[in-house]
Protein backbone atom coordinates (compact mmCIF):
# COMPACT_ATOMS: atom_id res chain seq x y z
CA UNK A 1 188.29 -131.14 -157.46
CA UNK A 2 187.80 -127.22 -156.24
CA UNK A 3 190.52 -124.90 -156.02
CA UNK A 4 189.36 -124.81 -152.08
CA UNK A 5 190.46 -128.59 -152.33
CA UNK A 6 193.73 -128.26 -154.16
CA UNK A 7 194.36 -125.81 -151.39
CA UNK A 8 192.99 -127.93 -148.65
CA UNK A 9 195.49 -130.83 -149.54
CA UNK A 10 198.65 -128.59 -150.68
CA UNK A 11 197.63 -127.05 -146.93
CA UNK A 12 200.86 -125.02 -145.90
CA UNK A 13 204.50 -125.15 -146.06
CA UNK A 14 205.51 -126.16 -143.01
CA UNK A 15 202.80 -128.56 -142.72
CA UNK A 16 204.37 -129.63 -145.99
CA UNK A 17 207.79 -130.23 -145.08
CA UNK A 18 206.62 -131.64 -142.04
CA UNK A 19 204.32 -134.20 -143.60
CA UNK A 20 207.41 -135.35 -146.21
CA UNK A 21 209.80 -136.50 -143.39
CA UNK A 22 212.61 -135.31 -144.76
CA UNK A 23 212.68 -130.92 -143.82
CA UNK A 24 214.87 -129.39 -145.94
CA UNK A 25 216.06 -132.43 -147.62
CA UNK A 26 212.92 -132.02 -149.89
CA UNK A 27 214.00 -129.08 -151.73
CA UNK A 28 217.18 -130.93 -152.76
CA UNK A 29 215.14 -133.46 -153.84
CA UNK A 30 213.20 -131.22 -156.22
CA UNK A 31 216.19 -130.54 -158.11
CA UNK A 32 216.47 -134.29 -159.11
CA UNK A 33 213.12 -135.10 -159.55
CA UNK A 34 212.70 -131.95 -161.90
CA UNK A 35 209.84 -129.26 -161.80
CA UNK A 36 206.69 -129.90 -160.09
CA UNK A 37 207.79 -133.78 -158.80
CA UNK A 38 207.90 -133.16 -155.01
CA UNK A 39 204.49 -133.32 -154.42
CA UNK A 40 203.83 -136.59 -156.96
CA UNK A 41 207.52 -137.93 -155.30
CA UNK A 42 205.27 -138.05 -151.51
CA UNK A 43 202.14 -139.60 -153.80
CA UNK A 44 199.74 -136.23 -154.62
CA UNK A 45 196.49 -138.30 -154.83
CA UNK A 46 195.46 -134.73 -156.42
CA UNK A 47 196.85 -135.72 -159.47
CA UNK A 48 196.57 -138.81 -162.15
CA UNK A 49 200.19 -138.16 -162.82
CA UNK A 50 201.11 -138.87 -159.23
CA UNK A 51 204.09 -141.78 -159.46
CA UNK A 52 203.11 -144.22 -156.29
CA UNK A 53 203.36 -144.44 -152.64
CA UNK A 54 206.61 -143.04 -151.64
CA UNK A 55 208.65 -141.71 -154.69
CA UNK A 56 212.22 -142.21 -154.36
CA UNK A 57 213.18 -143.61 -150.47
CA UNK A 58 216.55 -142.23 -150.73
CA UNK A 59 218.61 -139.66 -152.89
CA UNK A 60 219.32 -140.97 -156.05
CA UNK A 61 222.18 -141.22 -158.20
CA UNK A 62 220.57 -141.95 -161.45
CA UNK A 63 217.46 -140.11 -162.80
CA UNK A 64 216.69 -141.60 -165.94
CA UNK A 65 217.85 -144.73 -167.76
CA UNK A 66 218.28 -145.77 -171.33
CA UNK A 67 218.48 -149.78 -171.83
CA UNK A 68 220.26 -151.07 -174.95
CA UNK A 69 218.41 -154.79 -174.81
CA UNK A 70 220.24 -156.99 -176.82
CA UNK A 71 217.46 -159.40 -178.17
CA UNK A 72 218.64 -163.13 -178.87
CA UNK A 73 221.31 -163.24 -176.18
CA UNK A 74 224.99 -162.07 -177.70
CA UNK A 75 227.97 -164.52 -177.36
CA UNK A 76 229.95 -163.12 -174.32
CA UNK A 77 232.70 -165.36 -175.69
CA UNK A 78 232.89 -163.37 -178.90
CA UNK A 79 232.64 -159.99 -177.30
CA UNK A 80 233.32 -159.32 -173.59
CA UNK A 81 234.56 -162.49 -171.41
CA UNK A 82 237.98 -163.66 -173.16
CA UNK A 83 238.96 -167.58 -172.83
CA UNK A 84 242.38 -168.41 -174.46
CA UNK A 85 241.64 -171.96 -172.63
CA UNK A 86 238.49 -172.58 -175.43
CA UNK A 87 240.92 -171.73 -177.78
CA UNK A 88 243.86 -174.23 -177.37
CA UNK A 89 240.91 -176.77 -177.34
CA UNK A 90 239.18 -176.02 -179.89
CA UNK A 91 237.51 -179.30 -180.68
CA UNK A 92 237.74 -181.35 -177.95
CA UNK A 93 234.77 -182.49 -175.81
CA UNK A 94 233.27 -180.43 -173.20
CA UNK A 95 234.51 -182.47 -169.88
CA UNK A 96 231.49 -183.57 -167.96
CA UNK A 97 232.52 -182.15 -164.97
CA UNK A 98 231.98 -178.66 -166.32
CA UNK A 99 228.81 -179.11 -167.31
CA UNK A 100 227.77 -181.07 -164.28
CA UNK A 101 224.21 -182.23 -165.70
CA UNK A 102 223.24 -179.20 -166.10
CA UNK A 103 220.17 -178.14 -168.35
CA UNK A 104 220.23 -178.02 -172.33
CA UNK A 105 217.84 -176.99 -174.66
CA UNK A 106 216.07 -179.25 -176.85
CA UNK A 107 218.30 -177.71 -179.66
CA UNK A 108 221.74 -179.45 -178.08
CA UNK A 109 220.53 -181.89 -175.84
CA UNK A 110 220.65 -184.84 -178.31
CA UNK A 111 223.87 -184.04 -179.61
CA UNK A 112 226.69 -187.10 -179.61
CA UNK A 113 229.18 -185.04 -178.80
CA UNK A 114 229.78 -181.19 -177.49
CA UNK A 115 233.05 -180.00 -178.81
CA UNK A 116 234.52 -176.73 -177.57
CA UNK A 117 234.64 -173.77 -180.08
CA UNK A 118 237.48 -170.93 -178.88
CA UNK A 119 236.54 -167.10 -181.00
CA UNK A 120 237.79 -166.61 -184.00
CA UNK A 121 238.32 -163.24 -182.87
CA UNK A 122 241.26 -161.47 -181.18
CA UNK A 123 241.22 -160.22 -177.82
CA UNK A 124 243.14 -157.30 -176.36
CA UNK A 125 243.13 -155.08 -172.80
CA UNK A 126 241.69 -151.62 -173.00
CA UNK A 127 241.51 -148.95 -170.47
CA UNK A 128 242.76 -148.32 -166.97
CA UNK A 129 241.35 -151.34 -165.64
CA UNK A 130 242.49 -153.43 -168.08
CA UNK A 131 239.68 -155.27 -169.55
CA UNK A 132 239.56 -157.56 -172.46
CA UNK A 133 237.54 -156.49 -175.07
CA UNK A 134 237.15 -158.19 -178.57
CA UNK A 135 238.02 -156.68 -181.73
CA UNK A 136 234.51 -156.98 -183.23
CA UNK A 137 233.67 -153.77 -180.35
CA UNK A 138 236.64 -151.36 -180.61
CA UNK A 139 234.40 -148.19 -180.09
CA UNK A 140 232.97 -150.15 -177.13
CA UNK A 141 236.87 -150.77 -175.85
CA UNK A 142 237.37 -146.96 -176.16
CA UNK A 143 235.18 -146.73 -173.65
CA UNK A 144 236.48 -149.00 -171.76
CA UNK A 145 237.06 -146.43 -168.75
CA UNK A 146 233.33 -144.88 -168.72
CA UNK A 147 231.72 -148.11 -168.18
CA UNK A 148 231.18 -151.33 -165.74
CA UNK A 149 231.53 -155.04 -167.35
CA UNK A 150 229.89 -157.85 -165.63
CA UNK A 151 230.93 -160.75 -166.43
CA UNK A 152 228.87 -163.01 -163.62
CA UNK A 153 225.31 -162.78 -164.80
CA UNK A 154 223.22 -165.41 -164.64
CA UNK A 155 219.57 -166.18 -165.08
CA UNK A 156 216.89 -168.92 -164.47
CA UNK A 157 215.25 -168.99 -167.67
CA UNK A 158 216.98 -170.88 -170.96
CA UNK A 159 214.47 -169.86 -173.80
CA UNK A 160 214.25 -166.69 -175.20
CA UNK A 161 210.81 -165.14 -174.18
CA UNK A 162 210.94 -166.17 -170.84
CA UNK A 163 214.48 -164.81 -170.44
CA UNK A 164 213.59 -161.57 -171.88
CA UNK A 165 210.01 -161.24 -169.49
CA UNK A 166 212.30 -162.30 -166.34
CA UNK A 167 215.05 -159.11 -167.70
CA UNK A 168 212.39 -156.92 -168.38
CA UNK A 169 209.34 -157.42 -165.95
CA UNK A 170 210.96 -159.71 -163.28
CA UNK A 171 209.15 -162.85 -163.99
CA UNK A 172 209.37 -165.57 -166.66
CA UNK A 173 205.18 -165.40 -166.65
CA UNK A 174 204.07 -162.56 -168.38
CA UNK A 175 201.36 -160.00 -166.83
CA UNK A 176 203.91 -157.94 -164.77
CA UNK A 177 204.79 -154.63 -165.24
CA UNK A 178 207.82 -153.94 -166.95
CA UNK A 179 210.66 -152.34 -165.58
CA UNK A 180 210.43 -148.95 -167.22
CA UNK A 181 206.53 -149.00 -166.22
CA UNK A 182 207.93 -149.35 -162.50
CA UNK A 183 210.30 -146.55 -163.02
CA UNK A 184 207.08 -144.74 -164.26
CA UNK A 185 204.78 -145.33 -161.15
CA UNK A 186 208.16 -144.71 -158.79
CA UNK A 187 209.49 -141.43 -160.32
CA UNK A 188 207.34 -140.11 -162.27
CA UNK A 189 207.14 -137.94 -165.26
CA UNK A 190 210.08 -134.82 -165.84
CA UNK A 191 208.41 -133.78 -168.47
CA UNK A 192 204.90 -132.90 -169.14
CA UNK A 193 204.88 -133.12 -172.88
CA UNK A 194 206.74 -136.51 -173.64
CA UNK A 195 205.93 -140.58 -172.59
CA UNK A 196 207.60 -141.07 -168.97
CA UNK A 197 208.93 -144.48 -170.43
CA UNK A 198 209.80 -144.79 -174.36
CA UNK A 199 210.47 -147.65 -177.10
CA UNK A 200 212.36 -147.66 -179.77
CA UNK A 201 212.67 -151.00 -181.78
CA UNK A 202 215.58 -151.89 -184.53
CA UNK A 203 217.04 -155.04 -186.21
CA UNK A 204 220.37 -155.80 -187.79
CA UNK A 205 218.98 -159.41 -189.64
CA UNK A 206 215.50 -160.91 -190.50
CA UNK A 207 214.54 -164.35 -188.86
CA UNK A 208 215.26 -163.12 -185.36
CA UNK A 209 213.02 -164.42 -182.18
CA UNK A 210 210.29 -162.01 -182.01
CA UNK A 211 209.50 -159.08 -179.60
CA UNK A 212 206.12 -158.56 -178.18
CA UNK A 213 204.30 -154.89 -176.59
CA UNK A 214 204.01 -156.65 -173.40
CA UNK A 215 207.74 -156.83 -172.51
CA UNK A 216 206.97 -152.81 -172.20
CA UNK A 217 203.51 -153.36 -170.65
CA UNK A 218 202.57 -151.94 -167.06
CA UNK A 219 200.99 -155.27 -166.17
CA UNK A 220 198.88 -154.73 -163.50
CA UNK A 221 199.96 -150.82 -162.74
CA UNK A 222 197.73 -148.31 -164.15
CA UNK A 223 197.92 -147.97 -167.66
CA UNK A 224 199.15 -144.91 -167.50
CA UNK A 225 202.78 -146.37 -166.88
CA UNK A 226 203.09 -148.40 -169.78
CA UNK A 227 205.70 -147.82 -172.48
CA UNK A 228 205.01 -145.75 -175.55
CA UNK A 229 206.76 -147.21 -179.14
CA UNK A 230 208.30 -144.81 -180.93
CA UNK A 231 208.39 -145.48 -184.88
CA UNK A 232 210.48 -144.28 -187.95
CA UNK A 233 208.57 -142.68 -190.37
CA UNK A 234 206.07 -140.22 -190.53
CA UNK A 235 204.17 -141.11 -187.99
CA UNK A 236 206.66 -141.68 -184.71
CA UNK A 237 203.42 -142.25 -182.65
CA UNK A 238 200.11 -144.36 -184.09
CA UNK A 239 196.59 -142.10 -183.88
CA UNK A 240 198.64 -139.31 -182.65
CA UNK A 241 197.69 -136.80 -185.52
CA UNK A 242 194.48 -135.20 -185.56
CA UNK A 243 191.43 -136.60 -188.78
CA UNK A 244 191.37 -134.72 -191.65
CA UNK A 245 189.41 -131.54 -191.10
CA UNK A 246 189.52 -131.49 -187.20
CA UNK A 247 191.17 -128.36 -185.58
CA UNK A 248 193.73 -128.20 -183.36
CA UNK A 249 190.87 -126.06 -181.06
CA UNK A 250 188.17 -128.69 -181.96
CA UNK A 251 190.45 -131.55 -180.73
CA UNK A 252 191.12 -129.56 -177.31
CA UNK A 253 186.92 -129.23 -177.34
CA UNK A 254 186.61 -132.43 -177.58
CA UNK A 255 189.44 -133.42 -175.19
CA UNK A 256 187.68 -130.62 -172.62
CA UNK A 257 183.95 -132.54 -172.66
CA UNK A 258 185.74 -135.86 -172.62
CA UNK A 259 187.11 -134.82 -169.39
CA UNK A 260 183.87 -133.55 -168.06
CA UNK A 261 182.23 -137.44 -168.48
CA UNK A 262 185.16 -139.18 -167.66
CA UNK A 263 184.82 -136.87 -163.98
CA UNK A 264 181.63 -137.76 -163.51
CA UNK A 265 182.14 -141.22 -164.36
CA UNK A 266 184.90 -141.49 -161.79
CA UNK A 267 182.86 -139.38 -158.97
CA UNK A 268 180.02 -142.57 -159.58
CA UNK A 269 182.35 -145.18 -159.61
CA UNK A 270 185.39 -144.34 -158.38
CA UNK A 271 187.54 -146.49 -160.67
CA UNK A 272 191.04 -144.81 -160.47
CA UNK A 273 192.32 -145.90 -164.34
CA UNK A 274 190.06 -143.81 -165.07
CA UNK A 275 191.90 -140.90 -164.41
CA UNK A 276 195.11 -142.55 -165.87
CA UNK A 277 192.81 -142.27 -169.19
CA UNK A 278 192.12 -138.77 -168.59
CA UNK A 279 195.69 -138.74 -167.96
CA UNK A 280 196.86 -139.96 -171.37
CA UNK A 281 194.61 -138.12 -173.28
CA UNK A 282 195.92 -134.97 -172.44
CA UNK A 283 199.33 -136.42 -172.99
CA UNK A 284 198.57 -137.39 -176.65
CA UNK A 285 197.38 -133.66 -177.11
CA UNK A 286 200.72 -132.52 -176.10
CA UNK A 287 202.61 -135.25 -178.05
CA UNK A 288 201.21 -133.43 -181.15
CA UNK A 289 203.92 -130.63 -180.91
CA UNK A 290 206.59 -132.31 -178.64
CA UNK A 291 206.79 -135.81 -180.58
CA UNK A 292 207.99 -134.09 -183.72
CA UNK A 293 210.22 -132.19 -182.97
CA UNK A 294 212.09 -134.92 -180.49
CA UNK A 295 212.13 -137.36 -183.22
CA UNK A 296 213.38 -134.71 -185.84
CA UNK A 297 217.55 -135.26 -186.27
CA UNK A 298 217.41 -132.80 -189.14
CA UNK A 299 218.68 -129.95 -187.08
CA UNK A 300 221.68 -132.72 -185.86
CA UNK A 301 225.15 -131.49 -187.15
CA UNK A 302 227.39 -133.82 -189.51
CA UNK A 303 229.50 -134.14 -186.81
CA UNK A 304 226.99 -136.12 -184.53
CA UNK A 305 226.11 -138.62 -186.88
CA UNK A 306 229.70 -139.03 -188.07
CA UNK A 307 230.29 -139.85 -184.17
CA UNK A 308 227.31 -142.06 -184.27
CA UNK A 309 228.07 -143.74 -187.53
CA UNK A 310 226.33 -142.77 -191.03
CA UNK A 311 223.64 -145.41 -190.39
CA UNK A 312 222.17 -142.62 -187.64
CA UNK A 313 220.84 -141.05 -191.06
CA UNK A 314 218.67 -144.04 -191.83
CA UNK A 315 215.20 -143.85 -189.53
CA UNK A 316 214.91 -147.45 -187.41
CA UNK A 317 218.60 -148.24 -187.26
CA UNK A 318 219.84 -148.89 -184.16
CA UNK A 319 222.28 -146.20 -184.70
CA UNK A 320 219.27 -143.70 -185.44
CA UNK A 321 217.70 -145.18 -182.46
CA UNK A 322 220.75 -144.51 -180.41
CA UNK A 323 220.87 -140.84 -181.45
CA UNK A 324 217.24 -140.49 -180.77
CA UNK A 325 217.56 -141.65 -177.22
CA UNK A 326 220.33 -139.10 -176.31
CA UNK A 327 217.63 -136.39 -177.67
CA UNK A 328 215.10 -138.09 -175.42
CA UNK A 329 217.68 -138.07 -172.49
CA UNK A 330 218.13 -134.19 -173.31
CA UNK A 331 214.42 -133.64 -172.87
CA UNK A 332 214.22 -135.45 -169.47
CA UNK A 333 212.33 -138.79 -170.24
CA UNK A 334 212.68 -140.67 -167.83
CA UNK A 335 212.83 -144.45 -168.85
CA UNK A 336 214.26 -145.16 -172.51
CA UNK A 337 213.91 -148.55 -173.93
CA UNK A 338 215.85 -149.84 -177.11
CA UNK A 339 215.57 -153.05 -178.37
CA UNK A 340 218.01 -154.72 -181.30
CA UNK A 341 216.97 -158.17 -182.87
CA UNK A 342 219.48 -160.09 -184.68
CA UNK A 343 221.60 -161.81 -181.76
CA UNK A 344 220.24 -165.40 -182.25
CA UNK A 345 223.74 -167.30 -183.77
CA UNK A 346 222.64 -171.08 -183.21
CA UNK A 347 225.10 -171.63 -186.51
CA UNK A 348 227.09 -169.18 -188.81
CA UNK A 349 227.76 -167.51 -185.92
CA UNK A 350 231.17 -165.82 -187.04
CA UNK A 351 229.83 -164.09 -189.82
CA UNK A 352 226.19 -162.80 -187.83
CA UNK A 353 227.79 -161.61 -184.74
CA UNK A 354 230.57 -159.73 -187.22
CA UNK A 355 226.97 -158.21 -189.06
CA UNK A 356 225.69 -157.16 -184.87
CA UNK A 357 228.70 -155.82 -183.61
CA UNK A 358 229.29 -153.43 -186.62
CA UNK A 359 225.66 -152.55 -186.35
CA UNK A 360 225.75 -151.98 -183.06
CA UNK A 361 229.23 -151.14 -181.40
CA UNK A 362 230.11 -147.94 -183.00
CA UNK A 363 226.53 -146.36 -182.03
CA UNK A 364 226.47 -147.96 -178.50
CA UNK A 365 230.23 -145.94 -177.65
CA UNK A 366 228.85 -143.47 -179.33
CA UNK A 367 225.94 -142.49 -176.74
CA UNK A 368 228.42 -142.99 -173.95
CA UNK A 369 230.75 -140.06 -175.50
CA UNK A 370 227.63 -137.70 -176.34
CA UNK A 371 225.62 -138.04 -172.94
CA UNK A 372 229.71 -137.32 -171.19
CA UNK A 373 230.44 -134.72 -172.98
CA UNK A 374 227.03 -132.94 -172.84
CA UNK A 375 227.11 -133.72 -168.86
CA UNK A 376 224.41 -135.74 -168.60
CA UNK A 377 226.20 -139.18 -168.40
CA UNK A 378 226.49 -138.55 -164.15
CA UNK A 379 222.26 -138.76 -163.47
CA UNK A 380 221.60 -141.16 -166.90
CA UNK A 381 222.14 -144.52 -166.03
CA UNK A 382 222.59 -146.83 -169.61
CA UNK A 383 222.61 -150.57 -169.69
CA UNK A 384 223.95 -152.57 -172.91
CA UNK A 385 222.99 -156.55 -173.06
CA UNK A 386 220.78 -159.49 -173.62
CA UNK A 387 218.78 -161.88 -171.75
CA UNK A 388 221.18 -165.00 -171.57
CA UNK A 389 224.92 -165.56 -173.17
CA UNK A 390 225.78 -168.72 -175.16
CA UNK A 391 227.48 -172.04 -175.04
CA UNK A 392 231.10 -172.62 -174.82
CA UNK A 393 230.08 -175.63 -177.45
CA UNK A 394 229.88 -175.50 -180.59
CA UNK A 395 225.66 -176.31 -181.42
CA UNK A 396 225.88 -178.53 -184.13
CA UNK A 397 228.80 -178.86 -186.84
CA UNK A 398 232.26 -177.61 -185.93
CA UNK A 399 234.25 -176.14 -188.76
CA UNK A 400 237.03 -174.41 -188.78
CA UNK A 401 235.37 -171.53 -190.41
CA UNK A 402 232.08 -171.61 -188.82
CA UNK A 403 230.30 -172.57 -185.78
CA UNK A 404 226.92 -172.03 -183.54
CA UNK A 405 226.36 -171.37 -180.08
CA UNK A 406 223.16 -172.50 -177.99
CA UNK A 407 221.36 -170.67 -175.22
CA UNK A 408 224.01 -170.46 -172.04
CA UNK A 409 221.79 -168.97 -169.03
CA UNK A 410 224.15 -170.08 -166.52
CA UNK A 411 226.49 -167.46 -167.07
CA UNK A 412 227.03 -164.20 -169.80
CA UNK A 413 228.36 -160.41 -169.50
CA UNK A 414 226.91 -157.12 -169.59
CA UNK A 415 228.22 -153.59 -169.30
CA UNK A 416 226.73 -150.81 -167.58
CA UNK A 417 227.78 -146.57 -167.45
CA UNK A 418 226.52 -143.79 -166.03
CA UNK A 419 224.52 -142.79 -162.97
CA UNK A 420 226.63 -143.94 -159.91
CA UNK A 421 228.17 -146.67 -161.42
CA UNK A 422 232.58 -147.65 -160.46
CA UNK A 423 233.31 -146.93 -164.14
CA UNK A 424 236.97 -148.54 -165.74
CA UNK A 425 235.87 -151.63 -163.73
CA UNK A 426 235.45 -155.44 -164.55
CA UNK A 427 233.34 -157.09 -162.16
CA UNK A 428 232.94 -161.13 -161.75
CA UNK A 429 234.80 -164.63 -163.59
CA UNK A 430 233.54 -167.11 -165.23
CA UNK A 431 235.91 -170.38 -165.56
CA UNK A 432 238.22 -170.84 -167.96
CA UNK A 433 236.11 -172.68 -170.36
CA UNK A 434 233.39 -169.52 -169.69
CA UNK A 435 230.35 -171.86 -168.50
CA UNK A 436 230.42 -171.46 -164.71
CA UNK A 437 230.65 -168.58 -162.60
CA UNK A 438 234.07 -169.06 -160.20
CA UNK A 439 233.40 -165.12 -158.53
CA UNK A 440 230.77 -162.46 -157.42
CA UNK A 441 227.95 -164.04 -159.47
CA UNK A 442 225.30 -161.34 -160.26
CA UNK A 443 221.15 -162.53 -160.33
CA UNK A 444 218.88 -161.24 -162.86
CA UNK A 445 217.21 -160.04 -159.23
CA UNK A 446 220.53 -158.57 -158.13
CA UNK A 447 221.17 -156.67 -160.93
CA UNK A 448 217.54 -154.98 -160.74
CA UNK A 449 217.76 -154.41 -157.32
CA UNK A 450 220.88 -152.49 -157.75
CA UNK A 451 219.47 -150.84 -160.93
CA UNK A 452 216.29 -149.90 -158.65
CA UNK A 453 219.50 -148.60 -155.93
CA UNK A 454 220.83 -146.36 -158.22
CA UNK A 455 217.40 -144.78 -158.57
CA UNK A 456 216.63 -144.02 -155.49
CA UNK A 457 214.48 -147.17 -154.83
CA UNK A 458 214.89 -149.63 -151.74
CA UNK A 459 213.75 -152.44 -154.17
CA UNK A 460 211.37 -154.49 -151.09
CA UNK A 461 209.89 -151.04 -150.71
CA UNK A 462 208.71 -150.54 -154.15
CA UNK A 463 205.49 -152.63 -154.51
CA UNK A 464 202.36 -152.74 -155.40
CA UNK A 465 199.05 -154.89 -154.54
CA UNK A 466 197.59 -156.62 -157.00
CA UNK A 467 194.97 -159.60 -156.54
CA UNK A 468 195.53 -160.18 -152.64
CA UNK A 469 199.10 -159.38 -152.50
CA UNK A 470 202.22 -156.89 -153.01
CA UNK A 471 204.46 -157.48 -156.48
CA UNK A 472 207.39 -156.14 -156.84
CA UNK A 473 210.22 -156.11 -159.89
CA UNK A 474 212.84 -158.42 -157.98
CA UNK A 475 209.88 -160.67 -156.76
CA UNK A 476 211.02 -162.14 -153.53
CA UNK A 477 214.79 -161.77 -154.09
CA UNK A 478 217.65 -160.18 -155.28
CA UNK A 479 220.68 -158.14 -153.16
CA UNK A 480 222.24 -154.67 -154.51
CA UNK A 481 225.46 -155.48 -155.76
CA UNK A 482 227.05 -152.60 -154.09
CA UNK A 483 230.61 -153.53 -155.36
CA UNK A 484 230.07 -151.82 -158.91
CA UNK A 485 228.14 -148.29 -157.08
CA UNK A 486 230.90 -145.63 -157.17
């Protein structure tokens, strides 16, 4: 494209602000979206960076998001949803009419009999609002006023790769985009030199269900969108460094005459990815100096990683991981995945989710308190939770040291902070034995769409066609939960 082009379609300012609908709203706008997004945010087909259709349909509250996904589905029953009832008893049969035929897994299904199994931790109420939090979380209590506890989820899938595909990417079959790929193609990139959407992956124990590059795929969305991992070690990004004896100016050469086929290419047969490839190759050329120095903690006082825990010293803990996304939050990415394995307790389940919550609990409180405090909790939406909860019955043997929980779809909690949310809030019950919901039960569709809310996003808006018709995240469903937006 000419500079007589870029001029042609940039045309003039008040054709501008005419053509975006929204006058003088626009420039506030800009300030969200960050330098250089208003043009992508109305869909700039001038650039390969553009973000979709629309950009945001409304003024958001939340500008970037960091996910702490829970893989293996914690036990809300140890941690967030307290049930003195399971407690007094412990032991005795699940009564049918709680369950109400509804589906097991193949792990539980042919058991005689379903005891009950109350915590063997301690509860107590934290916070303005009151909310019971176990004592395997106390930093995550002392929080308790800066963040949102569901305690209504509930999902359609019961196994753990489905569950995690229908969190992630809307959909128990896999091929969709993920959700931080949608953010991508919606927002946008705020900065120029990093991923839009990032990964960071961690585990607390070995043996855990395993995670697969798809769950952070952009499905059918221009490749551009998908998610980036980030590593520990010397290399943070695979093939990002440059061969032995190849120049930083012999790279760019070669990036330059790259660009020069991959133009003509398009201009023959106009095949729009591939300007997402041009796209990402000049994004790998600026990763060379930005990655680095994002993923170095070295200039990190001791008094950050005593706030985070000492494990924040240790590269691919989920406390490092933690650390690393408030850096990432600092330098404007927009969508910032982590993902913890170890949350799979089908027996021995006092002792693993004692080995999670330490691993995890401490660093989780601790990105609340350092995105606050740095003021950029208000625009940074952060989630904390799995893709189902667990049984109220004890999987297998009962002890009265030990027990296991199955996979519990119909029902688990999850807490949420930042970016518009009612913070010092509980919202939803489950019944007293913590199976059923009994008030405000929350979709894995409704909790997206209000995610997507908090964005800026009209979720039925944001779609894209693919094979004959338009996808979109929360499918055909889900309602914002508008109780929980501040």
């Amino acid at each position: 494209m000419s500079e007589f082009d870029d001029i042609k379609f940039l045309a003039s300012r008040r054709h501008f602000l005419s053509k975006a609908s929204l006058g003088i709203g626009s420039a506030a706008l800009a300030s969200i979206l960050g330098p250089g997004s208003v043009l992508n945010a109305f869909g700039n087909p001038a650039s390969p960076m553009a973000p979709g259709p629309t950009g945001p349909h409304f003024l958001p509250k939340a500008k970037r998001v960091i996910y702490l996904f829970q893989s293996g589905g914690p036990s809300h029953l140890e941690l967030l949803d307290y049930k003195p009832t399971l407690q007094e008893l412990n032991g005795q049969e699940l009564p049918e009419s709680v369950r109400g035929g509804q589906r097991l897994t193949g792990m539980s299904a042919n058991q005689k009999s379903l005891p009950m199994a109350g915590s063997q931790f301690k509860f107590s109420q934290h916070g303005k609002g009151g909310g019971w939090f176990s004592d395997l979380i106390p930093h995550t209590a002392s929080i308790a006023d800066d963040i949102c506890v569901i305690r209504s989820l509930h999902t359609e899938a019961i196994n753990h790769d489905p569950a995690i595909t229908f969190f992630q990417t809307g959909s128990q079959q896999t091929g969709r985009p993920s959700f931080g790929s949608w953010m991508s193609y919606g927002l946008g990139s705020m900065n120029e030199n990093l991923p839009t959407f990032t990964v960071l992956l961690s585990r607390s124990r070995e043996g855990d269900q395993p995670l697969y590059s798809r769950l952070w795929g952009n499905g059918f969305l221009p490749s551009l969108h998908q998610g980036v991992q980030f590593r520990s070690g010397a290399d943070p990004v695979l093939y990002l460094k440059d061969p032995d004896g190849l120049s930083r100016e012999g790279r760019r050469r070669i990036l330059d005459t790259l660009k020069e086929m991959h133009i003509a290419e398009h201009q023959r047969v106009m095949d729009p990815e591939i300007d997402s490839r041009i796209a990402q190759y000049e994004m790998a050329y600026r990763m060379q100096t930005s990655v680095p120095g994002a993923m170095d903690l070295s200039d990190e006082p001791d008094e950050v990683f005593e706030l985070y825990g000492e494990n924040a010293r240790i590269p691919g803990t989920y406390a490092a991981n933690c650390l690393l996304a408030r850096r990432l939050a600092e330098r404007d990415v927009r969508f910032i995945q982590l993902y913890h394995q170890g949350w799979d307790q089908h027996g021995n389940l006092p002792k693993d989710i004692s080995i999670m919550a330490k691993d995890t609990d401490q660093p989780s409180a601790a990105l609340i308190k350092d995105l606050k405090r740095r003021g950029l909790l208000d625009d940074t939406l952060v989630i904390w939770g799995g893709e189902f909860g667990r049984t109220s019955y004890s999987q297998g043997k009962l002890s009265a040291t030990s027990y296991g929980r199955d996979h519990h779809p119909r029902c688990f909690s999850i807490w949420v902070a930042g970016g518009g949310i009612k913070a010092g809030t509980v919202f939803g019950e489950t019944d007293e034995f913590g199976y059923n919901i009994v008030r405000n039960g929350v979709h894995v569709h409704d909790f997206q769409a209000t995610l997507l809310h908090l964005l800026g996003f009209d979720h039925e808006r944001l779609t894209f066609q693919s094979q004959g018709r338009r996808f979109r995240l929360t499918d055909v469903a889900g309602e914002v939960v508008k109780q929980i937006i501040a």
